[in-house]
N, C-alpha and C. Protein backbone atom coordinates (compact mmCIF):
# COMPACT_ATOMS: atom_id res chain seq x y z
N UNK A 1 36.31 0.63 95.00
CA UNK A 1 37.28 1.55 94.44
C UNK A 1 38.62 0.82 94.25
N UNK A 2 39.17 1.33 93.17
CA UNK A 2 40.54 0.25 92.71
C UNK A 2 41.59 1.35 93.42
N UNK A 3 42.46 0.26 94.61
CA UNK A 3 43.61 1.49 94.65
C UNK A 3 45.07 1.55 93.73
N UNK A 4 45.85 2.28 94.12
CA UNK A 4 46.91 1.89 93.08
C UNK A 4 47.78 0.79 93.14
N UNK A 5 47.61 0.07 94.77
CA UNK A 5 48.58 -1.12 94.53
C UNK A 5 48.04 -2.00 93.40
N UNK A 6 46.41 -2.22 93.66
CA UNK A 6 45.28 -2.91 92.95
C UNK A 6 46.08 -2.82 91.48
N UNK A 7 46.16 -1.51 90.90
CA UNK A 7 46.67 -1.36 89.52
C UNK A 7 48.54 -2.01 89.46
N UNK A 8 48.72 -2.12 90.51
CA UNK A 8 50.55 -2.33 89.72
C UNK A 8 50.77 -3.08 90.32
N UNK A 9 50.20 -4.18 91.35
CA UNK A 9 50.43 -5.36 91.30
C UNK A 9 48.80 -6.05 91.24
N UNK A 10 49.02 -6.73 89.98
CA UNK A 10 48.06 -7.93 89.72
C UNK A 10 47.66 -8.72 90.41
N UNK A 11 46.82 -9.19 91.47
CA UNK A 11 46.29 -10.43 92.56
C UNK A 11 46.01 -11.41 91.55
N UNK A 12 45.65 -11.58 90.57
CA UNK A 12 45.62 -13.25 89.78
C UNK A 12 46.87 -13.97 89.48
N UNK A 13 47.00 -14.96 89.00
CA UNK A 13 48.26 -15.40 88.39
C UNK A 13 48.36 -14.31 86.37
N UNK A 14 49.37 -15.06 86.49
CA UNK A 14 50.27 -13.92 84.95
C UNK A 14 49.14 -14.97 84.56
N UNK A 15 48.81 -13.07 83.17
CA UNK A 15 48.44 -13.65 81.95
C UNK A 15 48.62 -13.36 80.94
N UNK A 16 48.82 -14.36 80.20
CA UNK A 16 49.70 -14.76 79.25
C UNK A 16 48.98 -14.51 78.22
N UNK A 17 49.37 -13.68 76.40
CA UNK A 17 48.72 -13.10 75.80
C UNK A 17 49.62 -13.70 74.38
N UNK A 18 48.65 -13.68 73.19
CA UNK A 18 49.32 -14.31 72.06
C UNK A 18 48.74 -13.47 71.02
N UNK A 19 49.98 -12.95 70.05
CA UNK A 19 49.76 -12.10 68.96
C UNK A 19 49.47 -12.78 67.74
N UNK A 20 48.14 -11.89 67.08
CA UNK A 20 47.89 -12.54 65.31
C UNK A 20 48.14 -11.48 65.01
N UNK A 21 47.82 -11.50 63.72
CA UNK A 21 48.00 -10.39 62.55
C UNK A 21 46.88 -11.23 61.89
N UNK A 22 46.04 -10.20 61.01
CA UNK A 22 45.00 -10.89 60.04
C UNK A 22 45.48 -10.28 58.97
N UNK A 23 45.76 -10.98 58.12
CA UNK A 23 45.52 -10.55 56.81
C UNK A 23 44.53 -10.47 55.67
N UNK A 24 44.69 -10.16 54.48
CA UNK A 24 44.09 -9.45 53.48
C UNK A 24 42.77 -10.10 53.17
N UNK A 25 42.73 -11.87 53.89
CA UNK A 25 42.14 -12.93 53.58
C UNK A 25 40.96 -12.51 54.42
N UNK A 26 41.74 -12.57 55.65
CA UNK A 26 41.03 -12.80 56.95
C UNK A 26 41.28 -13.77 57.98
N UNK A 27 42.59 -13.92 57.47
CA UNK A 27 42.62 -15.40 58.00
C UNK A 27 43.96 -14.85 59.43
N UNK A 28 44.08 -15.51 60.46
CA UNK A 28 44.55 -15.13 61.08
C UNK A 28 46.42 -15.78 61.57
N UNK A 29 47.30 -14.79 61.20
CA UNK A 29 49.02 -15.59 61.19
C UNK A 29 49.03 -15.24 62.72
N UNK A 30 49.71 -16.20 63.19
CA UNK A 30 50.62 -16.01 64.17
C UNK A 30 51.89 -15.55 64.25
N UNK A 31 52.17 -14.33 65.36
CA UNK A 31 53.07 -13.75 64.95
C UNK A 31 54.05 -14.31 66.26
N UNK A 32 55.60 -14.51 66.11
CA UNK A 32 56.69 -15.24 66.46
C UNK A 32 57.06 -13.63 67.52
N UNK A 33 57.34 -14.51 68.97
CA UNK A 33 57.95 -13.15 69.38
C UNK A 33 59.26 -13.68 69.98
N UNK A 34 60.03 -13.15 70.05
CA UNK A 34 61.55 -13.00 70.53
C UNK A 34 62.13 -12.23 71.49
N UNK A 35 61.98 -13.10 72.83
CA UNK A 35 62.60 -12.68 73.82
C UNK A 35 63.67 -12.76 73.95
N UNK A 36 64.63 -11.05 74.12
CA UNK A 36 66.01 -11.35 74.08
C UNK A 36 66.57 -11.52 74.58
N UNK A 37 66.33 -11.70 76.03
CA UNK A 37 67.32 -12.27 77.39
C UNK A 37 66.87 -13.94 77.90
N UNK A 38 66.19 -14.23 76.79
CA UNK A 38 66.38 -15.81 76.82
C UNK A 38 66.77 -16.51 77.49
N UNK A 39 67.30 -17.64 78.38
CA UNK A 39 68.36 -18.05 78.39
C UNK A 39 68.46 -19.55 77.58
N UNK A 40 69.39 -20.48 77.48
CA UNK A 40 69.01 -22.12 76.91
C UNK A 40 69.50 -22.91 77.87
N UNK A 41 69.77 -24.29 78.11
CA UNK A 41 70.03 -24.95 79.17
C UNK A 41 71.57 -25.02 79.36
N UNK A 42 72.80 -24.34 78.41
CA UNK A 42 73.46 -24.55 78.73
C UNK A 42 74.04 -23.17 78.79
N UNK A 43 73.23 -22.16 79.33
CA UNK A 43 73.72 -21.00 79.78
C UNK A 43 74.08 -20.07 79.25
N UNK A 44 73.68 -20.05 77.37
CA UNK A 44 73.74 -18.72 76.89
C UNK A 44 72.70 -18.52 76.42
N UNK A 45 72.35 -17.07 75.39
CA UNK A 45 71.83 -16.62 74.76
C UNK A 45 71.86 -16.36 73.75
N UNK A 46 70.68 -17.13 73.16
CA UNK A 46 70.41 -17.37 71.54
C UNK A 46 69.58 -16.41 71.54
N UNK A 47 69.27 -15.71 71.50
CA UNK A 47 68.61 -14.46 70.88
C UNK A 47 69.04 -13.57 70.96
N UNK A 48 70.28 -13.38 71.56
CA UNK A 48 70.82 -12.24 71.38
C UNK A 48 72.25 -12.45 70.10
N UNK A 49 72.05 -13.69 69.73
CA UNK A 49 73.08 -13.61 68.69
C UNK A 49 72.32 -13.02 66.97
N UNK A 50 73.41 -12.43 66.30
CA UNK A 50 73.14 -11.71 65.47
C UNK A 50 72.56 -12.55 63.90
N UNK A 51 72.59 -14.08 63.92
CA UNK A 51 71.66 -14.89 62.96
C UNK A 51 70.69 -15.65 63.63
N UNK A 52 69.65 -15.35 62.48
CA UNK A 52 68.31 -15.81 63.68
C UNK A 52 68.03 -16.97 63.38
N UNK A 53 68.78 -18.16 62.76
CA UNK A 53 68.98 -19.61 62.64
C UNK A 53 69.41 -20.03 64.05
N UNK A 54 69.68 -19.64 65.27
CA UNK A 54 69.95 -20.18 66.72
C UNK A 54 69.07 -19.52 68.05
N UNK A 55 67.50 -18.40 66.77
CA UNK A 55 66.74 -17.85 67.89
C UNK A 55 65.95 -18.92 68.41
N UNK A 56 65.21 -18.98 69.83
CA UNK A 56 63.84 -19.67 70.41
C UNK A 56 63.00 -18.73 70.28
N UNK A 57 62.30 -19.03 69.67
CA UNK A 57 61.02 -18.21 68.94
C UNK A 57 59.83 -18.59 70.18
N UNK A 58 58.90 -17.92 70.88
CA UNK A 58 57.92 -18.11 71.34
C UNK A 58 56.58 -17.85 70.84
N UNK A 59 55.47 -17.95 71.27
CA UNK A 59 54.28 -17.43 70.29
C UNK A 59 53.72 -16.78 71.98
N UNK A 60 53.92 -16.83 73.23
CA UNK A 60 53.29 -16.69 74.33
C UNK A 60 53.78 -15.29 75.19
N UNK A 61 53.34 -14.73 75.59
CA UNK A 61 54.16 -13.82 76.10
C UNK A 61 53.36 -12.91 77.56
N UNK A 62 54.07 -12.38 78.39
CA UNK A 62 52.85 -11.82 79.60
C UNK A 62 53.73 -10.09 79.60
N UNK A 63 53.01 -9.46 80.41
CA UNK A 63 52.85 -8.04 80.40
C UNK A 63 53.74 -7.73 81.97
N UNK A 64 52.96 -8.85 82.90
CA UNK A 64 53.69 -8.70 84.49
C UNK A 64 53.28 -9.95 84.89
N UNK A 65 54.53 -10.37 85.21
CA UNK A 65 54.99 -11.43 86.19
C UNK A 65 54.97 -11.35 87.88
N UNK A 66 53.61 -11.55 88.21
CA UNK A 66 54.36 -11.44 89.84
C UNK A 66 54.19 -12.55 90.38
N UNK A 67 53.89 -14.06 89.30
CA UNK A 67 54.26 -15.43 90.28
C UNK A 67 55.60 -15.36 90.91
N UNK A 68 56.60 -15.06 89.98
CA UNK A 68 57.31 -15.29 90.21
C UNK A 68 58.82 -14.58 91.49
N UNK A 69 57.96 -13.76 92.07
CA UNK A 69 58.33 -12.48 92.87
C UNK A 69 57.83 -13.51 94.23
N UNK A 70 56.78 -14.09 94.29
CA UNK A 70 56.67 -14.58 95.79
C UNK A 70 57.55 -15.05 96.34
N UNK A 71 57.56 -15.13 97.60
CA UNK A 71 58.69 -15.71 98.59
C UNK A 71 58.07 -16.74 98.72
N UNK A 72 58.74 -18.10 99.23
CA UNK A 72 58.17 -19.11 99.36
C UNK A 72 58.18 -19.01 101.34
N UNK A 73 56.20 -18.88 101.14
CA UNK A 73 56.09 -19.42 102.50
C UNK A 73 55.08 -17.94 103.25
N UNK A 74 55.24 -17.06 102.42
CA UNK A 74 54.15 -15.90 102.24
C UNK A 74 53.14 -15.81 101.96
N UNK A 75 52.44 -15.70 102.64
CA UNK A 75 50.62 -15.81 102.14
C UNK A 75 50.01 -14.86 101.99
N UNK A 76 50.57 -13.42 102.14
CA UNK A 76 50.29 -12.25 101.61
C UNK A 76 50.23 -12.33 100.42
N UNK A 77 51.04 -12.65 99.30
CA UNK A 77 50.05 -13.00 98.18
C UNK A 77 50.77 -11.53 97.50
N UNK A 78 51.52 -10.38 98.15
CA UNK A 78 52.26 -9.44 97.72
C UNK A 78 53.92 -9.58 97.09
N UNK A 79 54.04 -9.76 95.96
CA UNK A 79 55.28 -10.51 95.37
C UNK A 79 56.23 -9.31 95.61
N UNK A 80 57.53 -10.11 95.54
CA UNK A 80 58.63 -9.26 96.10
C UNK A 80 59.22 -8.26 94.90
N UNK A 81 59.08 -9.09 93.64
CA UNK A 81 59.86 -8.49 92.75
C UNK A 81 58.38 -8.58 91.72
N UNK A 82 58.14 -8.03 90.89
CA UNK A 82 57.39 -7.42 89.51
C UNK A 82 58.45 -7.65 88.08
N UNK A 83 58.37 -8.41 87.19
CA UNK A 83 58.65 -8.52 86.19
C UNK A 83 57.78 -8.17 84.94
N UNK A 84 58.58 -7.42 84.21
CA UNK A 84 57.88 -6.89 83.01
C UNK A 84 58.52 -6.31 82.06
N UNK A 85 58.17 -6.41 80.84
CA UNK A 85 59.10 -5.73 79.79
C UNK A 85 59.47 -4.20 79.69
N UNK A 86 61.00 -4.22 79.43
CA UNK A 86 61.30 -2.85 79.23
C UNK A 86 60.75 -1.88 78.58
N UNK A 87 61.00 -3.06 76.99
CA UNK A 87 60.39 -2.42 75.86
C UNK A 87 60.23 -3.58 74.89
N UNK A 88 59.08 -2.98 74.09
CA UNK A 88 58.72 -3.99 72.96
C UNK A 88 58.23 -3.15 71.78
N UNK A 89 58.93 -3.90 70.41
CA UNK A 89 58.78 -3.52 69.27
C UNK A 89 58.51 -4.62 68.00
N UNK A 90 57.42 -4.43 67.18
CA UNK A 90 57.41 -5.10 66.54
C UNK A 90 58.09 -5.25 65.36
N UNK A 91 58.69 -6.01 64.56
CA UNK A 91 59.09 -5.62 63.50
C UNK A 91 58.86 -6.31 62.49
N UNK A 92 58.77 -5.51 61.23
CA UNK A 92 57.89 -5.87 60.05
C UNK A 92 59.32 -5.41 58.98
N UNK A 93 59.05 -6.38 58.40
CA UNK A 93 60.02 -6.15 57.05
C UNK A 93 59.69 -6.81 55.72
N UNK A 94 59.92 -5.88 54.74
CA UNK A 94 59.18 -5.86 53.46
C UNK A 94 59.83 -6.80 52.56
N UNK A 95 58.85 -7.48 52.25
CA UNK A 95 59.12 -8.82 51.45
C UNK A 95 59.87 -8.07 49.95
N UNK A 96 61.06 -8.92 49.72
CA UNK A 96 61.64 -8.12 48.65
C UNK A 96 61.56 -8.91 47.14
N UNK A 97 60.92 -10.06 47.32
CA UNK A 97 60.15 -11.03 45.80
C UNK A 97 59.05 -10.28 45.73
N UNK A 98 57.93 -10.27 46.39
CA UNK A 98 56.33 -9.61 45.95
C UNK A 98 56.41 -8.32 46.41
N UNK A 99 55.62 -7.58 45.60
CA UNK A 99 55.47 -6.20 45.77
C UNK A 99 54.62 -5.92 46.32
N UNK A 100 54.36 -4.79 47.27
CA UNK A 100 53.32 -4.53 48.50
C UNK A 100 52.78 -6.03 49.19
N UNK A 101 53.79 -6.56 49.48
CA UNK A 101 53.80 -7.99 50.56
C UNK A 101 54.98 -7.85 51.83
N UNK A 102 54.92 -8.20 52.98
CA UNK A 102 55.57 -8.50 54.34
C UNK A 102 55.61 -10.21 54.09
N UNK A 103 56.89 -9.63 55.39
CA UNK A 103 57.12 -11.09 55.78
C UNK A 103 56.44 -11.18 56.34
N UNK A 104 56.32 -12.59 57.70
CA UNK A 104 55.96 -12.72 58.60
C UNK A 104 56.58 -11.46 59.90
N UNK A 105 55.74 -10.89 60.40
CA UNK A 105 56.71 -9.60 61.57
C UNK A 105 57.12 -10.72 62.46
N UNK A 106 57.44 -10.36 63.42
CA UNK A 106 57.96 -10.68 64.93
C UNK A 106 57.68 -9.08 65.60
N UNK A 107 57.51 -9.90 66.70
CA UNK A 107 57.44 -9.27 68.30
C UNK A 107 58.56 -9.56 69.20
N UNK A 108 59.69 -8.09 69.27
CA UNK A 108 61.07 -8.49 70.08
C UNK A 108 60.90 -7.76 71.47
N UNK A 109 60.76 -8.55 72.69
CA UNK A 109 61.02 -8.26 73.95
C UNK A 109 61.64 -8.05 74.93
């Protein structure tokens, strides 16, 4: 029987999940997702600025994080903190050269 910790904290390591889109072909795009609390190595955030010529685009993304919640030195294996997205939306916007054509969407996290 699964109990509820079973359900809301994960015992494996994060897993990590990657979005396509197929199109009309069949063929399968990869879709770009954009995490907006980012950070870069010198301590800001490029994705939260308003031209997306300075975003880090990822293609990888997880649902819940609880590597990263362990304490170091705990073998319970019960992470302290749970990471996971607030909210996520995809967004699709309509190609304005071809008619009934998209861009490429993104996935913003």
């Amino acid at each position: 029987m699964i109990s509820k910790l079973d359900y809301v904290v994960p015992r494996s390591a994060n897993r990590f999940f990657e979005l396509y889109l197929e199109d009309y072909n069949g063929d399968l795009i990869d879709v770009p997702v954009l995490i907006q609390n980012i950070q870069d190595s010198q301590g800001g955030f490029p994705n939260k600025d308003s031209s997306d010529k300075n975003w880090i685009l990822t293609r990888r993304f997880f649902l819940f994080d609880t590597v990263s919640g362990l304490a170091m030195g705990d073998s319970s294996g019960v992470p302290q903190v749970i990471r996971y997205p607030l909210e996520m939306t995809l967004k699709i916007n309509l190609d304005t050269k071809n008619q009934e054509m998209i861009n490429v969407p993104y996935l913003m996290i």
